[in-house]
C-alpha atoms as a PDB file:
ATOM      1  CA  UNK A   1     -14.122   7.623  -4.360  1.00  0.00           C
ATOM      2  CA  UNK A   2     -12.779   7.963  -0.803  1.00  0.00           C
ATOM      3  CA  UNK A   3      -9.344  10.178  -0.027  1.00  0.00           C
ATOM      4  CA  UNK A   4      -7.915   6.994   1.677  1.00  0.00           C
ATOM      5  CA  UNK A   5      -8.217   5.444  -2.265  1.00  0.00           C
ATOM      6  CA  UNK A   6      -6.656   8.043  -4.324  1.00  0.00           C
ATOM      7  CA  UNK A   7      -3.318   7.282  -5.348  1.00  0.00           C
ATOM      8  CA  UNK A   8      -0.680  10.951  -6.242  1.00  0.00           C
ATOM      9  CA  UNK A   9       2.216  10.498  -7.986  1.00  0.00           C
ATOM     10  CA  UNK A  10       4.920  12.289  -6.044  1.00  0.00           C
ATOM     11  CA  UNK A  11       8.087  14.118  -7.993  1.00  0.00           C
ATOM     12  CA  UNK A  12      10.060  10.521  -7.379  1.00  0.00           C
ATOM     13  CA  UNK A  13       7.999   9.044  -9.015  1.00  0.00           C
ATOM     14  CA  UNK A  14       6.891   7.249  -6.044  1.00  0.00           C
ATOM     15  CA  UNK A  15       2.930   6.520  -5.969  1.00  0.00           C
ATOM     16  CA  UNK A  16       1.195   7.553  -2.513  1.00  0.00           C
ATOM     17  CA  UNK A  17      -1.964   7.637  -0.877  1.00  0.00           C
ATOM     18  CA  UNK A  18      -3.046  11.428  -0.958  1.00  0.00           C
ATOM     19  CA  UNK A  19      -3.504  13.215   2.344  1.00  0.00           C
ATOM     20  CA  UNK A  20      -6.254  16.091   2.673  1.00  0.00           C
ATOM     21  CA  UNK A  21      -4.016  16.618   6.312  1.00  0.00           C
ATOM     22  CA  UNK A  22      -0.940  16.813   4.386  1.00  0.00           C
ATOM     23  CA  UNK A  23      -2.410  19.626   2.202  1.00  0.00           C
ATOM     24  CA  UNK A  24      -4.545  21.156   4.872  1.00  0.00           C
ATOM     25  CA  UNK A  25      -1.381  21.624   7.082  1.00  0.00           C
ATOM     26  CA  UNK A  26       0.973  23.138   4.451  1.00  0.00           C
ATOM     27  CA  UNK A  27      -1.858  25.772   3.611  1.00  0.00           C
ATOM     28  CA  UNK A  28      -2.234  26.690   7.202  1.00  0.00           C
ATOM     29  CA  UNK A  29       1.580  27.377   7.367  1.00  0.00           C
ATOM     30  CA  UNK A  30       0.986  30.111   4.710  1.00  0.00           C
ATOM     31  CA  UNK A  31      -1.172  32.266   7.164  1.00  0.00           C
ATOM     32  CA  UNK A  32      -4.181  31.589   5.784  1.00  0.00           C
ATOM     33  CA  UNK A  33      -7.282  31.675   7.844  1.00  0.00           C
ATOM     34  CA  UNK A  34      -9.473  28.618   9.083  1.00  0.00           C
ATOM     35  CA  UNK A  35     -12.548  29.234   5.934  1.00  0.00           C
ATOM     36  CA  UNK A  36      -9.588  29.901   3.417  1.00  0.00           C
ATOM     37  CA  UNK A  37      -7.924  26.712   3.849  1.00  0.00           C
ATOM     38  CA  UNK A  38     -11.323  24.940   4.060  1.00  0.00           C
ATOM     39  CA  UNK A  39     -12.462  26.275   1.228  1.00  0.00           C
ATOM     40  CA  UNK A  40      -9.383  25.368  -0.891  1.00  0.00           C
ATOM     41  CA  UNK A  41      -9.155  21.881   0.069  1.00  0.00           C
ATOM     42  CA  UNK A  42     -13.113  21.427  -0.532  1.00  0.00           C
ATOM     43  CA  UNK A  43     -11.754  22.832  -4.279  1.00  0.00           C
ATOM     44  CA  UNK A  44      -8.777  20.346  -5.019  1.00  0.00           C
ATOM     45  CA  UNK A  45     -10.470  17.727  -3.164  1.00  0.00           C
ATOM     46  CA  UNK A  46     -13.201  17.666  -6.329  1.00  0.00           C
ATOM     47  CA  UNK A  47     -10.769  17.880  -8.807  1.00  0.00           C
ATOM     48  CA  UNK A  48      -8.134  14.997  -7.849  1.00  0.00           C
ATOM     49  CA  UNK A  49      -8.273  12.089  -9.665  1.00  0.00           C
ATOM     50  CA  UNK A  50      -6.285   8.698  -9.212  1.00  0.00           C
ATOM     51  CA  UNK A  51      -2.455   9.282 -10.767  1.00  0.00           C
ATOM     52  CA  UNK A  52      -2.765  13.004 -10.335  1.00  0.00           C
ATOM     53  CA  UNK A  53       1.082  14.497  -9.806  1.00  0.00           C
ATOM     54  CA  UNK A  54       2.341  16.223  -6.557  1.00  0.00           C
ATOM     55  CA  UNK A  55       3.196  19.166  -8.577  1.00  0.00           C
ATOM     56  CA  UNK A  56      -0.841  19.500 -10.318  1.00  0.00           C
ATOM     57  CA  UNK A  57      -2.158  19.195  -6.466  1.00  0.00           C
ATOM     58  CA  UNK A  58       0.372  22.413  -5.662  1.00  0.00           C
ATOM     59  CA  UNK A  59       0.081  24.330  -8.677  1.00  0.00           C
ATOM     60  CA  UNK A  60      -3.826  24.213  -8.159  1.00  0.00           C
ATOM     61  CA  UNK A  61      -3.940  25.279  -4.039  1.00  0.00           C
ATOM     62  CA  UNK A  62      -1.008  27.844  -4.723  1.00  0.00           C
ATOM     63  CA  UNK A  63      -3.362  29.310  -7.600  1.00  0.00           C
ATOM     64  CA  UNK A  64      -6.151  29.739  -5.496  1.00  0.00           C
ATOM     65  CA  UNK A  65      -3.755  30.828  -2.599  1.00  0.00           C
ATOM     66  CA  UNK A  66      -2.403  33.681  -4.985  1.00  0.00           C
ATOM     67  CA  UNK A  67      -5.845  34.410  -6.032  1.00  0.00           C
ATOM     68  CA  UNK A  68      -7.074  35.870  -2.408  1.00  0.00           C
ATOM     69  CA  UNK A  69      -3.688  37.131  -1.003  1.00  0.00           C
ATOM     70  CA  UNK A  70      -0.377  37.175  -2.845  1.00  0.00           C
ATOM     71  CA  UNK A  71       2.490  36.973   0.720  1.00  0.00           C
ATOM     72  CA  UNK A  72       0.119  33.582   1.632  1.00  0.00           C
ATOM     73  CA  UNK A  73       1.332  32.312  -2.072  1.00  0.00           C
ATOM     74  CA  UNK A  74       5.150  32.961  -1.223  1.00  0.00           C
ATOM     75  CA  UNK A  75       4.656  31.173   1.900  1.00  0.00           C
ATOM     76  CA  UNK A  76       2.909  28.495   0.500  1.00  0.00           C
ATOM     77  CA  UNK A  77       5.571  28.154  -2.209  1.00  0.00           C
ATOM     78  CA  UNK A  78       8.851  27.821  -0.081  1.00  0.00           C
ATOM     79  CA  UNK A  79       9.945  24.480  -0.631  1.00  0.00           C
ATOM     80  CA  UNK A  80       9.950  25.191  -4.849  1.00  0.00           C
ATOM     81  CA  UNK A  81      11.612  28.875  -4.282  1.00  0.00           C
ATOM     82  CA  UNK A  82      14.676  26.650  -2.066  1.00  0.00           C
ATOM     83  CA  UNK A  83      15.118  24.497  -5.730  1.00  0.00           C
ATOM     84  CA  UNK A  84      14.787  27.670  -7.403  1.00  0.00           C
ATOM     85  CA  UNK A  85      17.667  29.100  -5.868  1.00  0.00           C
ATOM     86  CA  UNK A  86      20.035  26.526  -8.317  1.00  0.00           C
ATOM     87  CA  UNK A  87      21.215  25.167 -10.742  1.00  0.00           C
ATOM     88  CA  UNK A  88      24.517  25.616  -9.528  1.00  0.00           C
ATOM     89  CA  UNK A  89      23.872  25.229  -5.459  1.00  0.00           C
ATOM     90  CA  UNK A  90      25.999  28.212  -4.784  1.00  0.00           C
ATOM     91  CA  UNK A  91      22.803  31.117  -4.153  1.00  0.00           C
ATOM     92  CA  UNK A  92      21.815  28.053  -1.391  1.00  0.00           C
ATOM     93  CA  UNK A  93      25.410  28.372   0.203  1.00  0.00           C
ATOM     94  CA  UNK A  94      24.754  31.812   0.630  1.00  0.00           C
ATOM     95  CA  UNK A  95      21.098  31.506   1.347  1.00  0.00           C
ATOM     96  CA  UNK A  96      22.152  29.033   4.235  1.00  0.00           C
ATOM     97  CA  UNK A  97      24.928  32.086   5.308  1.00  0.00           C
ATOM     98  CA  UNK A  98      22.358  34.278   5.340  1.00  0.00           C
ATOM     99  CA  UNK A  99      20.502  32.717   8.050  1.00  0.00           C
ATOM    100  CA  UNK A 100      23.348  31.985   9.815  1.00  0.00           C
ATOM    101  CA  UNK A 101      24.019  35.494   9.931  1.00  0.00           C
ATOM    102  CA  UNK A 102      20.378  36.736  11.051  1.00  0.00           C
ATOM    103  CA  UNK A 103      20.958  33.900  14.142  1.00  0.00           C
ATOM    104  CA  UNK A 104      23.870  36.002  15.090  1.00  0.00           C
ATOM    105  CA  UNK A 105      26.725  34.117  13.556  1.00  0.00           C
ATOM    106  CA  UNK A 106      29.415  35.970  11.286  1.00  0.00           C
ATOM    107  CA  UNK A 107      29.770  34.024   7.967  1.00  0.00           C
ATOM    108  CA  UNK A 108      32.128  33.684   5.354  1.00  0.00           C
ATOM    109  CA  UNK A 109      31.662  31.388   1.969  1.00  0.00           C
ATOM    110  CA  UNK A 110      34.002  29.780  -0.138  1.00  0.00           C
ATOM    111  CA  UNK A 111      36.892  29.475   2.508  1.00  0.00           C
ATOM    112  CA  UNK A 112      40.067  27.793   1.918  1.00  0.00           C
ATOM    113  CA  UNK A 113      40.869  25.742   5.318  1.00  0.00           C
ATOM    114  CA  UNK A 114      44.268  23.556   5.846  1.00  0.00           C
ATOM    115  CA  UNK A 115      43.745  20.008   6.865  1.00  0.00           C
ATOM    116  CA  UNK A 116      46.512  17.572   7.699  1.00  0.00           C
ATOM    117  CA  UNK A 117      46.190  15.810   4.118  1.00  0.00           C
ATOM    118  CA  UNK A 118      45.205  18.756   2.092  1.00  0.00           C
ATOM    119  CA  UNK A 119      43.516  21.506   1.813  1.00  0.00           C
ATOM    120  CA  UNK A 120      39.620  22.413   1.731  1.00  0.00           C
ATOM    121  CA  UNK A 121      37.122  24.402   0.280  1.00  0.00           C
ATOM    122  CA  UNK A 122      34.254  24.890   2.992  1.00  0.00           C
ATOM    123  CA  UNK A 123      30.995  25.736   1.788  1.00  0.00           C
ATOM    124  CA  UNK A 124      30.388  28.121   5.019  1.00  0.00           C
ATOM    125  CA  UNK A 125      32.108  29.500   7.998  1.00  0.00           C
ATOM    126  CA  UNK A 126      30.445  30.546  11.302  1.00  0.00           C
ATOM    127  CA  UNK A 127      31.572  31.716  14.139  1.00  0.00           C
ATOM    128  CA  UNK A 128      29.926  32.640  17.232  1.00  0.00           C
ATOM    129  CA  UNK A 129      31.597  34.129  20.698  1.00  0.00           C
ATOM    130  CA  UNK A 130      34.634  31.844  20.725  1.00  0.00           C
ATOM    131  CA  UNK A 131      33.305  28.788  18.329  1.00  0.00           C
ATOM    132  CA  UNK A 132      33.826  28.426  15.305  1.00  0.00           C
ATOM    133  CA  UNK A 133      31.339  25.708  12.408  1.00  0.00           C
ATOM    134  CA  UNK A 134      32.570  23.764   9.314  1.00  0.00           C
ATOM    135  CA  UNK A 135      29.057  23.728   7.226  1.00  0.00           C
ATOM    136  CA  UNK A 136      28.898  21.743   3.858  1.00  0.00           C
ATOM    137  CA  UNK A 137      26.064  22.026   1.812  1.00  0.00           C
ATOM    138  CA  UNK A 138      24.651  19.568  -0.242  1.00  0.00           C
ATOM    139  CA  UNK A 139      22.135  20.648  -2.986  1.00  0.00           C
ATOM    140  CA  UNK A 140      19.826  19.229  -5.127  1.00  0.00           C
ATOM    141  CA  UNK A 141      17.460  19.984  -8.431  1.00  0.00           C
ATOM    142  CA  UNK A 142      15.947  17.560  -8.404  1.00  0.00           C
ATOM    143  CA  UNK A 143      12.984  17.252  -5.813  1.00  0.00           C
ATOM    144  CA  UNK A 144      12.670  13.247  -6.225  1.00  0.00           C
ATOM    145  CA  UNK A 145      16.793  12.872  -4.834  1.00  0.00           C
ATOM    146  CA  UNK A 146      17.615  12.491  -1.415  1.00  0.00           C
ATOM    147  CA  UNK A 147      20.767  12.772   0.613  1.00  0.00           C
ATOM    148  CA  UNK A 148      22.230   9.722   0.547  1.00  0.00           C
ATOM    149  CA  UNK A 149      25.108   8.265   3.076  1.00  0.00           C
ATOM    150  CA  UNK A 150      28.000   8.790   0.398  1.00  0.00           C
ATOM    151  CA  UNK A 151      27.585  12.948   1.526  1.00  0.00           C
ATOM    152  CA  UNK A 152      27.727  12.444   5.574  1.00  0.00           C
ATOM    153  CA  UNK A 153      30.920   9.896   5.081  1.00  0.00           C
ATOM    154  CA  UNK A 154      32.529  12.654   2.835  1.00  0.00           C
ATOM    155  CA  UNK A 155      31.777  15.481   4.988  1.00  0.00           C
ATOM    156  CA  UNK A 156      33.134  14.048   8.425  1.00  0.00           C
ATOM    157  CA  UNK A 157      36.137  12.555   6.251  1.00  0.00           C
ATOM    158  CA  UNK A 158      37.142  16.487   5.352  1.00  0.00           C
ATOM    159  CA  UNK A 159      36.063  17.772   8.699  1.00  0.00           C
ATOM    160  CA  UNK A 160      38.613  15.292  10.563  1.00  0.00           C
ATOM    161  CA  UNK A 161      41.334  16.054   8.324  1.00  0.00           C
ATOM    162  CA  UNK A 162      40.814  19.952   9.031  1.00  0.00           C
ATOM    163  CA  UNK A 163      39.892  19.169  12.893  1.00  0.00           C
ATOM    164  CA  UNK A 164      43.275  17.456  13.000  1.00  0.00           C
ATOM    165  CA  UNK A 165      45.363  20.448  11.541  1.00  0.00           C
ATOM    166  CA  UNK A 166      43.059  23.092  13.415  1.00  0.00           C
ATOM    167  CA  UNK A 167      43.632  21.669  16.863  1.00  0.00           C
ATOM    168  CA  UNK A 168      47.176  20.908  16.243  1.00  0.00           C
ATOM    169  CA  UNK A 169      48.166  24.875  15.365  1.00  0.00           C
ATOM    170  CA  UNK A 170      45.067  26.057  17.796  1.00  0.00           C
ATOM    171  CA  UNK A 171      44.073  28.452  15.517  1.00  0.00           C
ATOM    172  CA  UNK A 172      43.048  31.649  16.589  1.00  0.00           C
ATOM    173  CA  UNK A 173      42.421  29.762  19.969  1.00  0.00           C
ATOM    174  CA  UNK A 174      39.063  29.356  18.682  1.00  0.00           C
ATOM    175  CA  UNK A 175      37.216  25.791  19.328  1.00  0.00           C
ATOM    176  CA  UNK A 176      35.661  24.220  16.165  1.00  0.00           C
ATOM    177  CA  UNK A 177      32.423  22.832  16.470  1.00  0.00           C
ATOM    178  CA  UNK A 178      30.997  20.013  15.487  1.00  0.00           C
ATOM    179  CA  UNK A 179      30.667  19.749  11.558  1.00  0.00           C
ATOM    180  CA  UNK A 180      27.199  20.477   9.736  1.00  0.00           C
ATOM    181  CA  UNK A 181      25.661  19.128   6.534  1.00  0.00           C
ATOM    182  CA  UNK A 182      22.970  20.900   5.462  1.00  0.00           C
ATOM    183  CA  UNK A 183      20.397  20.092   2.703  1.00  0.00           C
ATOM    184  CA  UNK A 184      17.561  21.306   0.792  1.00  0.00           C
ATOM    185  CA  UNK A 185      15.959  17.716   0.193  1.00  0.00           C
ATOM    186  CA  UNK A 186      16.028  14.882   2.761  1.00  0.00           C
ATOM    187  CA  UNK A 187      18.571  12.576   4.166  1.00  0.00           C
ATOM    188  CA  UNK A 188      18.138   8.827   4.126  1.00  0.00           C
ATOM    189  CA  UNK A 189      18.010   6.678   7.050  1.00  0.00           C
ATOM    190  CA  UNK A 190      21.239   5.666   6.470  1.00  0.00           C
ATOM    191  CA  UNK A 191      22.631   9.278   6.017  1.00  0.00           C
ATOM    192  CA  UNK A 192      20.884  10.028   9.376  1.00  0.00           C
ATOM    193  CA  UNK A 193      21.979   6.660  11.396  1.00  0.00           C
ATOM    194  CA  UNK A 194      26.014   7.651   9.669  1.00  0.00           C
ATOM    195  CA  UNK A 195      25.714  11.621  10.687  1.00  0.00           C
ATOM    196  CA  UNK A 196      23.996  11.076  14.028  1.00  0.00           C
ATOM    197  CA  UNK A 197      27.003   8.033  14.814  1.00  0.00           C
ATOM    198  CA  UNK A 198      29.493  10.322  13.568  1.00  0.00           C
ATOM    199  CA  UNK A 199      28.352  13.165  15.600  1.00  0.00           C
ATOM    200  CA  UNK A 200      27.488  15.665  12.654  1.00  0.00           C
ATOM    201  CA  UNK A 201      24.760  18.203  12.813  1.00  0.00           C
ATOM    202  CA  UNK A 202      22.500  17.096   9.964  1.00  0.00           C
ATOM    203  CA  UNK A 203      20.421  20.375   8.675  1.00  0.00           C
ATOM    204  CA  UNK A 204      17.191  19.093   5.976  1.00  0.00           C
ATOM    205  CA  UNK A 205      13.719  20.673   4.716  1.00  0.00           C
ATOM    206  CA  UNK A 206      11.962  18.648   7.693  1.00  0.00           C
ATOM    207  CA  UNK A 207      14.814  17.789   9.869  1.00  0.00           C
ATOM    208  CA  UNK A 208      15.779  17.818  13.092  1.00  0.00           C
ATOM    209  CA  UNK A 209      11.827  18.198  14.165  1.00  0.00           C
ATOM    210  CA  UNK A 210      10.759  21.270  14.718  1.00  0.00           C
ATOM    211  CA  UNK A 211      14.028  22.324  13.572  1.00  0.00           C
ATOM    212  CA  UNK A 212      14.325  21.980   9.866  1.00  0.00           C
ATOM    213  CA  UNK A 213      14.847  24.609   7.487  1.00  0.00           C
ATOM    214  CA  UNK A 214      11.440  25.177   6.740  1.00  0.00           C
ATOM    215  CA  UNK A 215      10.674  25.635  10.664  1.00  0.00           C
ATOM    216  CA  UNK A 216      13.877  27.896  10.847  1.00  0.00           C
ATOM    217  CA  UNK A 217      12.778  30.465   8.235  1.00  0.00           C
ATOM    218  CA  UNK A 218       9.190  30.585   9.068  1.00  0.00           C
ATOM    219  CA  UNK A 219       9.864  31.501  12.790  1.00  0.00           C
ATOM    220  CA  UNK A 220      12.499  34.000  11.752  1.00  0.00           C
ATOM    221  CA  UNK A 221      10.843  35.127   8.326  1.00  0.00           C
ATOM    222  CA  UNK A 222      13.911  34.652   6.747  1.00  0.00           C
ATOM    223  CA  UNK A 223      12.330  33.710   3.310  1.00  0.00           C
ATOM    224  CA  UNK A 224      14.511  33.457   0.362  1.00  0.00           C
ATOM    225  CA  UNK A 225      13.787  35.905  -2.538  1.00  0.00           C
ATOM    226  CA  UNK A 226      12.594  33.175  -4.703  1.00  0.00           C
ATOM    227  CA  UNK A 227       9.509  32.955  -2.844  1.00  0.00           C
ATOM    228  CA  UNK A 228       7.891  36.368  -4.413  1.00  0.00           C
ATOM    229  CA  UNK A 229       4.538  36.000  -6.161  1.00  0.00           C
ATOM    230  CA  UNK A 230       5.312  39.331  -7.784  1.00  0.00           C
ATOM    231  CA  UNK A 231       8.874  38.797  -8.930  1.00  0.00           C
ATOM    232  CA  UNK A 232       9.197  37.809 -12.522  1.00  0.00           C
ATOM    233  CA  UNK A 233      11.959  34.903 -12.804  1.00  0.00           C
ATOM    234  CA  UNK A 234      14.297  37.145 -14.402  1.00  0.00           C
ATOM    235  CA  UNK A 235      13.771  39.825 -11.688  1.00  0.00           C
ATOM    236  CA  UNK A 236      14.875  36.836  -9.366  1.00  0.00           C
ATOM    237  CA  UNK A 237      17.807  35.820 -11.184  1.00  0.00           C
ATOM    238  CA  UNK A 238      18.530  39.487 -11.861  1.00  0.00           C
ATOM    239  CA  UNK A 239      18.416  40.258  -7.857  1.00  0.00           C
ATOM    240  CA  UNK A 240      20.421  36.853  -6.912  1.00  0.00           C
ATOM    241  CA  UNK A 241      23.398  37.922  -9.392  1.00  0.00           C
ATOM    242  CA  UNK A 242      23.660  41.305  -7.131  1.00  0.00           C
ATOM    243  CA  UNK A 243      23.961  38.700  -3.989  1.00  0.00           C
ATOM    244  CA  UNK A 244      20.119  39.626  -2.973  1.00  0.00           C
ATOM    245  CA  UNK A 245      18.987  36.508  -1.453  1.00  0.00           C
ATOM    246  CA  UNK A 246      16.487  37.018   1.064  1.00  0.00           C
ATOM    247  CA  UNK A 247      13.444  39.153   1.145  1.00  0.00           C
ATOM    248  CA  UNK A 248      14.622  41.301   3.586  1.00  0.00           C
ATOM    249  CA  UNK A 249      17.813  42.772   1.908  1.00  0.00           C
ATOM    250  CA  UNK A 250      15.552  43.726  -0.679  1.00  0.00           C
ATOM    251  CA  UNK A 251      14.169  45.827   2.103  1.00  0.00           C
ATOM    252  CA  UNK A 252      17.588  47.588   2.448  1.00  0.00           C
ATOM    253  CA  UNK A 253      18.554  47.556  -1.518  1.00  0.00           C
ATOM    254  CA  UNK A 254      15.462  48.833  -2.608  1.00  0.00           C
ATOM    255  CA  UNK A 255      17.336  50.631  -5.531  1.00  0.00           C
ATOM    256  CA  UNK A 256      17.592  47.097  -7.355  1.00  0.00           C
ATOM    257  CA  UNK A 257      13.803  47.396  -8.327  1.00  0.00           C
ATOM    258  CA  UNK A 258      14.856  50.404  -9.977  1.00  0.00           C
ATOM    259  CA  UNK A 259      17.682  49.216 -11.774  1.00  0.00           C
ATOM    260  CA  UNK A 260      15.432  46.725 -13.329  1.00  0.00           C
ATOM    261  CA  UNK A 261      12.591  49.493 -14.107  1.00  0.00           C
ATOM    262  CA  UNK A 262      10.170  48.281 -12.195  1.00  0.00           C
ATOM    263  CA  UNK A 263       7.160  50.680 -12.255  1.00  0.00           C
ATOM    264  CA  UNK A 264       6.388  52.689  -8.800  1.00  0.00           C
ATOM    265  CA  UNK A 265       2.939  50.910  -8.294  1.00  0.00           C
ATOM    266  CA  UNK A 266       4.486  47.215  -8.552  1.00  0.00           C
ATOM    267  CA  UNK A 267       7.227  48.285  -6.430  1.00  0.00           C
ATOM    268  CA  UNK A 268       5.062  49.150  -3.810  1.00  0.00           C
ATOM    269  CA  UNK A 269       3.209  45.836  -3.861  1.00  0.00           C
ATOM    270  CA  UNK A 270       6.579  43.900  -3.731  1.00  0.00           C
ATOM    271  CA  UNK A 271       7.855  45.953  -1.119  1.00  0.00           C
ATOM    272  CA  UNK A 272       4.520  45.608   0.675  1.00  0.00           C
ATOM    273  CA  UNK A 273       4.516  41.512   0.243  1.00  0.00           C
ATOM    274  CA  UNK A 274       8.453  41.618   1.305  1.00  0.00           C
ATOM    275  CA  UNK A 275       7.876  43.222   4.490  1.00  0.00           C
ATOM    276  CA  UNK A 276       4.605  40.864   5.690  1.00  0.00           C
ATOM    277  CA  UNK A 277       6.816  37.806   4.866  1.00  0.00           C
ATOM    278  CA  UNK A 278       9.539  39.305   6.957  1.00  0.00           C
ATOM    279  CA  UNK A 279       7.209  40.052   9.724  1.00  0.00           C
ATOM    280  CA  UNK A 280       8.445  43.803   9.262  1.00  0.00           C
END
């Protein structure tokens, strides 16, 4: 049976044609070398079979990924560790502060704004030199949802009532920016035609090119601590209750590890994997 005839089921529940590219490409953005990646996708290439899931496909390369080299596993897994950050969406918010803040922006989340109308919760607050960003975040749980047009329309409707009551007190003669939506899924076409019309700065796993999350956090290693082959998932949800959301403040509050009695070996190795993923 030919790749071009082997129909995946995808976490939608959406049945596609499987890609070797599509797998051969995510592997290389874990770091692994040329014979590494070859040699995995010659593996789940003989086991694949017509209706096979998304997830089985992943679960098998990140297995052999983790087998050979444990920081090309967290890579590998990056999209699952952004889910894995919920239920609630709130570690995102501050996930999405946090690499605000690393791109030189000071952040604040959970802010009370005024608008005209009423008053506002915003997700995030950046400012930068004399600027200063409304960002909303939008996320999801489930991998098969998208970002639909209903969350753009909301988001401009808040940021105009805020604009309105910003520019007519002139705040802290500080300019506000255009509004951002960010999300950890993707936006639909109409959610992209709506924010790019209503000049919004859309923020998704792929999107804009070269320019999504996932491009954002590999080129500044800003991985979130979900990613960790070596973390158990209570050690995650133990470090994202103390506010510990990326891999590199784990670098700085190192003493977590021992409040959670991890032995000296292991903490080695997960300071060890931190610090590669963090190009450190």
């Amino acid at each position: 049976m030919s790749e071009t005839t082997i129909e995946v089921l995808k976490s939608s529940g959406e049945k596609v044609q499987f890609s070797m590219d599509k797998l051969r490409n995510s592997l290389k953005r874990s770091g692994a070398d040329h014979d590494l990646v070859e040699n995995i996708v010659s593996k789940v290439k003989n086991e694949i079979y017509p209706g096979i899931t998304t997830n089985e496909i992943y679960n098998r390369a990140y297995a052999l990924l983790k087998g050979k080299k444990s920081v090309f596993a967290s890579k590998y897994k990056l999209k699952k560790a952004i889910y894995e950050l919920g239920p609630t969406g709130f570690p995102f918010e501050r996930f999405v502060a946090a690499i605000l803040k690393y791109s030189g922006y000071q952040v604040k989340v959970g802010v009370i704004l005024n608008g005209l109308c009423v008053t506002h919760e915003i997700d995030v607050l950046a400012e930068k030199n004399d600027s200063t960003t409304i960002i909303e975040c939008k996320f999801h749980s489930d991998k098969g949802l998208k970002c639909n047009v209903k969350v753009p329309l909301y988001i401009h409707s808040r940021y105009n009532d805020v604009k309105e009551h910003w520019e007519g007190t002139k705040k802290e003669n500080k300019k506000l920016e255009i509004g951002w939506v960010v999300t950890n899924t993707r936006f639909t076409e109409d959610a992209l035609k709506y924010g790019i019309c209503a000049n919004l700065y859309l923020l998704s796993w792929d999107y804009p090119k070269n320019e999504g999350l996932k491009d954002r956090i590999d080129r500044l290693g800003l991985y979130p601590i979900t990613v960790s082959s070596l973390l158990s998932n209570r050690e995650k949800q133990f470090l994202l209750s103390r506010d510990v959301v990326l891999c590199r403040q784990l670098l700085h509050d190192k003493f977590f590890l021992d409040h959670l009695g991890i032995s000296q070996n292991r903490k080695i190795k997960i300071l060890d994997e931190v610090g590669q993923l963090c190009n450190l």
